[in-house]
N, C-alpha and C. Protein backbone atom coordinates (compact mmCIF):
# COMPACT_ATOMS: atom_id res chain seq x y z
N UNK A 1 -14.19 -17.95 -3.38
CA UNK A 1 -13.45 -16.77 -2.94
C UNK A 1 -13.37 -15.78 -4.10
N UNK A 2 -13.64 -14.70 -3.98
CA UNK A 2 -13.68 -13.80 -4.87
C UNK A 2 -12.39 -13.47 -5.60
N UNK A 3 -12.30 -12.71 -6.70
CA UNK A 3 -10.88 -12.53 -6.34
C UNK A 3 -10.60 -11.14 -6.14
N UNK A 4 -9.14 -10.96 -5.89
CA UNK A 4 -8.43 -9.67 -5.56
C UNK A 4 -8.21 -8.99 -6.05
N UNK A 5 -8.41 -7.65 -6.04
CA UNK A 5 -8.21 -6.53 -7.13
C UNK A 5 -6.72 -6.23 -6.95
N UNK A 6 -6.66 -6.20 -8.34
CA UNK A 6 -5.30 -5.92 -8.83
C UNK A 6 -4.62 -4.18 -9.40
N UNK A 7 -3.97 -3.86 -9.30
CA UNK A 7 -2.97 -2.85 -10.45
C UNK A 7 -3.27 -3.27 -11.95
N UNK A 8 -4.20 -3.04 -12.92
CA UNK A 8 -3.64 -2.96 -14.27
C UNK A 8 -2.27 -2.61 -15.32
N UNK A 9 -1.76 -2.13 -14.57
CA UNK A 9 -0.43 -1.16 -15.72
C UNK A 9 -1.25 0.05 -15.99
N UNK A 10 -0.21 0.82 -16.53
CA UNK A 10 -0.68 1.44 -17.21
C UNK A 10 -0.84 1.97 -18.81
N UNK A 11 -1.85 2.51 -19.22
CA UNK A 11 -2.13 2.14 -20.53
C UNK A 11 -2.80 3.47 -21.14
N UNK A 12 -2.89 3.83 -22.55
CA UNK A 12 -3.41 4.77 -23.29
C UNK A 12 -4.55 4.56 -23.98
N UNK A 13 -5.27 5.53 -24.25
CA UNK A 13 -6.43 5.63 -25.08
C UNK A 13 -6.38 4.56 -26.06
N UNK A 14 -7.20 4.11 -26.58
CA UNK A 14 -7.14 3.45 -28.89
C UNK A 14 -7.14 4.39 -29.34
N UNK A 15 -7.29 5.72 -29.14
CA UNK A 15 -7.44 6.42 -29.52
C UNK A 15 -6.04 7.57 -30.28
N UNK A 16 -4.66 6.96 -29.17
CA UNK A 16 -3.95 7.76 -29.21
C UNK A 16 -2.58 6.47 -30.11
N UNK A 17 -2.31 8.01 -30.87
CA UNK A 17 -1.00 6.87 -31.79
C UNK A 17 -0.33 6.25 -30.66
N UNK A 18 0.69 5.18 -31.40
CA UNK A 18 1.36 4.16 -30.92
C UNK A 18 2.71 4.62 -30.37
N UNK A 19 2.99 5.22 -31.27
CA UNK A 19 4.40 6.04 -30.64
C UNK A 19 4.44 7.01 -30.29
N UNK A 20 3.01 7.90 -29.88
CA UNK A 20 2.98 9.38 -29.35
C UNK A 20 3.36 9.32 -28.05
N UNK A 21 4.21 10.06 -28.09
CA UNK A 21 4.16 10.72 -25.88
C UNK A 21 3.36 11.76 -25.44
N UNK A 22 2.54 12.11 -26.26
CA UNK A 22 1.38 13.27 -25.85
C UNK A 22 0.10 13.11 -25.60
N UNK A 23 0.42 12.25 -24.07
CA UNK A 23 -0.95 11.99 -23.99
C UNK A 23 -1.03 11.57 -22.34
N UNK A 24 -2.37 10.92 -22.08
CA UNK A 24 -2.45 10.80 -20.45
C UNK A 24 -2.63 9.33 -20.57
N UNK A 25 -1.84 8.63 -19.47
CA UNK A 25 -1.97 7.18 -19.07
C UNK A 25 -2.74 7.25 -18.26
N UNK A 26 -3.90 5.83 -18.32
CA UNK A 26 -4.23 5.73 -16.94
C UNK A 26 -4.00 4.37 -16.68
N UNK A 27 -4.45 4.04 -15.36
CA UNK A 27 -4.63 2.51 -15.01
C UNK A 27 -5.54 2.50 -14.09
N UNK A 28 -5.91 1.10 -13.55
CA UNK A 28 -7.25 0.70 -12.74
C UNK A 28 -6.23 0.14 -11.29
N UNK A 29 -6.46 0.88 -10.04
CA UNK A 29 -5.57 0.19 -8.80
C UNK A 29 -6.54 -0.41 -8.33
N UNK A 30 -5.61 -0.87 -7.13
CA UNK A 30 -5.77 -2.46 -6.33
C UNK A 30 -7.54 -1.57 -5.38
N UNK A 31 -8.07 -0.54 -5.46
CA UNK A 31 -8.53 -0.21 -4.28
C UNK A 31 -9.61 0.56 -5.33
N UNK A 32 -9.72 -0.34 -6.63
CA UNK A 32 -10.49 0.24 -7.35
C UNK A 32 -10.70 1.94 -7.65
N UNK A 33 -9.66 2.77 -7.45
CA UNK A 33 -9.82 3.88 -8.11
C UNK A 33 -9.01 3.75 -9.46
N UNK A 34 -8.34 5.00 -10.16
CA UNK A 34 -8.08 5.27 -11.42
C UNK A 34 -6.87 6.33 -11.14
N UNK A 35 -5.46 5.80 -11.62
CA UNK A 35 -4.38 6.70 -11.67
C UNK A 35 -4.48 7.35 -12.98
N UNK A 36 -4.00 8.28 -12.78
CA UNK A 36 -3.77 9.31 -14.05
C UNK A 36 -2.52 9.98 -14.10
N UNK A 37 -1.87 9.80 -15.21
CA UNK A 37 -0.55 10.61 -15.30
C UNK A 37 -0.35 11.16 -16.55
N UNK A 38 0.75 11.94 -16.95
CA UNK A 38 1.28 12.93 -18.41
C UNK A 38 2.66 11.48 -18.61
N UNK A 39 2.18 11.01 -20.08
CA UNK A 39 2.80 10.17 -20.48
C UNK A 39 4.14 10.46 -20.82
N UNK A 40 4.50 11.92 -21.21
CA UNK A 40 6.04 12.87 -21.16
C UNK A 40 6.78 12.73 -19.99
N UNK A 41 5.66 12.42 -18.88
CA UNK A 41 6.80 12.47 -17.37
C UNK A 41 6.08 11.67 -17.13
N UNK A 42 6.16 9.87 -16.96
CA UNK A 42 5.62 9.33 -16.26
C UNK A 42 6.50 9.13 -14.78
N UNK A 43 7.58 9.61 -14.60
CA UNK A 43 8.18 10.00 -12.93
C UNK A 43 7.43 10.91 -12.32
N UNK A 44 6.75 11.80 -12.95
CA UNK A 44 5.94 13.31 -11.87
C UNK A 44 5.04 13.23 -11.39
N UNK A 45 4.98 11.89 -11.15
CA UNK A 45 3.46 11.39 -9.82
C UNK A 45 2.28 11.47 -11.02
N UNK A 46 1.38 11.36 -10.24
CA UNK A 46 0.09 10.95 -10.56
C UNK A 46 -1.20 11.16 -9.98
N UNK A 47 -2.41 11.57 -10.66
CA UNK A 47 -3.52 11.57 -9.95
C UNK A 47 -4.25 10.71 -9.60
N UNK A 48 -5.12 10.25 -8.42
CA UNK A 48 -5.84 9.28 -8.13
C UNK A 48 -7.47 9.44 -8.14
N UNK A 49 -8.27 8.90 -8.87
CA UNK A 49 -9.61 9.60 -8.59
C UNK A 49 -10.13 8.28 -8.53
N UNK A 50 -11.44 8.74 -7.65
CA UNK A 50 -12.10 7.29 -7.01
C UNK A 50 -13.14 7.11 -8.47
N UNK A 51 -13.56 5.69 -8.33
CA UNK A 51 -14.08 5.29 -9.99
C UNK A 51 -15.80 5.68 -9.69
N UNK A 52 -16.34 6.35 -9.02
CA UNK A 52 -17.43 7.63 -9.38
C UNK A 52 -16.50 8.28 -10.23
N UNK A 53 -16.19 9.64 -9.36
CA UNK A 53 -15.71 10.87 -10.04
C UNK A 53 -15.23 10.40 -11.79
N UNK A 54 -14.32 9.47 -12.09
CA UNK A 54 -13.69 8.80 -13.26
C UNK A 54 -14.83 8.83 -14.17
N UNK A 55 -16.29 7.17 -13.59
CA UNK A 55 -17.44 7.64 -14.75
C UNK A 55 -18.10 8.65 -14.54
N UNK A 56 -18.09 9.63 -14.07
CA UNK A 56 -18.98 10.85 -14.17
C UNK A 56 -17.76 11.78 -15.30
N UNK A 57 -16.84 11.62 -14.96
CA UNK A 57 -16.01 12.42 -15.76
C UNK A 57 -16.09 11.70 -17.22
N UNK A 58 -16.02 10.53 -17.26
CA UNK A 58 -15.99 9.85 -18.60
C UNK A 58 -17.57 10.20 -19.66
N UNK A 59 -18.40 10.08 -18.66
CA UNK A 59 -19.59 10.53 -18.85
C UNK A 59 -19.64 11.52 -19.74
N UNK A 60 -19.17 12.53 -18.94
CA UNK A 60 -19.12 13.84 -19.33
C UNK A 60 -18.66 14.39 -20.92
N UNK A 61 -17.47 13.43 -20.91
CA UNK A 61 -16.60 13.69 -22.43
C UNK A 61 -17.44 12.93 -23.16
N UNK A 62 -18.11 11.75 -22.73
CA UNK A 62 -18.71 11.04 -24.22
C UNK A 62 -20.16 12.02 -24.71
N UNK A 63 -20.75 12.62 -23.61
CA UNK A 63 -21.75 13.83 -23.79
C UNK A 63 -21.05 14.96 -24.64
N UNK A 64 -20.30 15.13 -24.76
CA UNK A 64 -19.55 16.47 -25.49
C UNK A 64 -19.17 16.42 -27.00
């Protein structure tokens, strides 16, 4: 049986200090897309992008 996709949490870059709040969380959901939120307001909702759009976008920044 395979298993079930899960919620990761959510989590920050390596990139970004340890105690900064200036930055974007994401996480991996149960339905395999990618939440995105502003780590200053993690109450003000969130974006959802399906995991194309995500590596094409990720893509994009490591090209830059």
């Amino acid at each position: 049986m395979p298993n079930a996709p899960r919620d990761t949490g959510w989590f920050k870059s390596t990139y970004s200090a340890p105690a900064s709040d200036d930055c974007v969380e994401c996480r991996i959901t149960a339905d395999h897309g990618v939440g995105v939120r502003d780590s200053k307001n993690p109450g003000g909702g969130s974006l959802s992008v399906d995991s194309t759009a995500w590596s094409r976008f990720l893509a994009h920044l490591k090209a830059e």
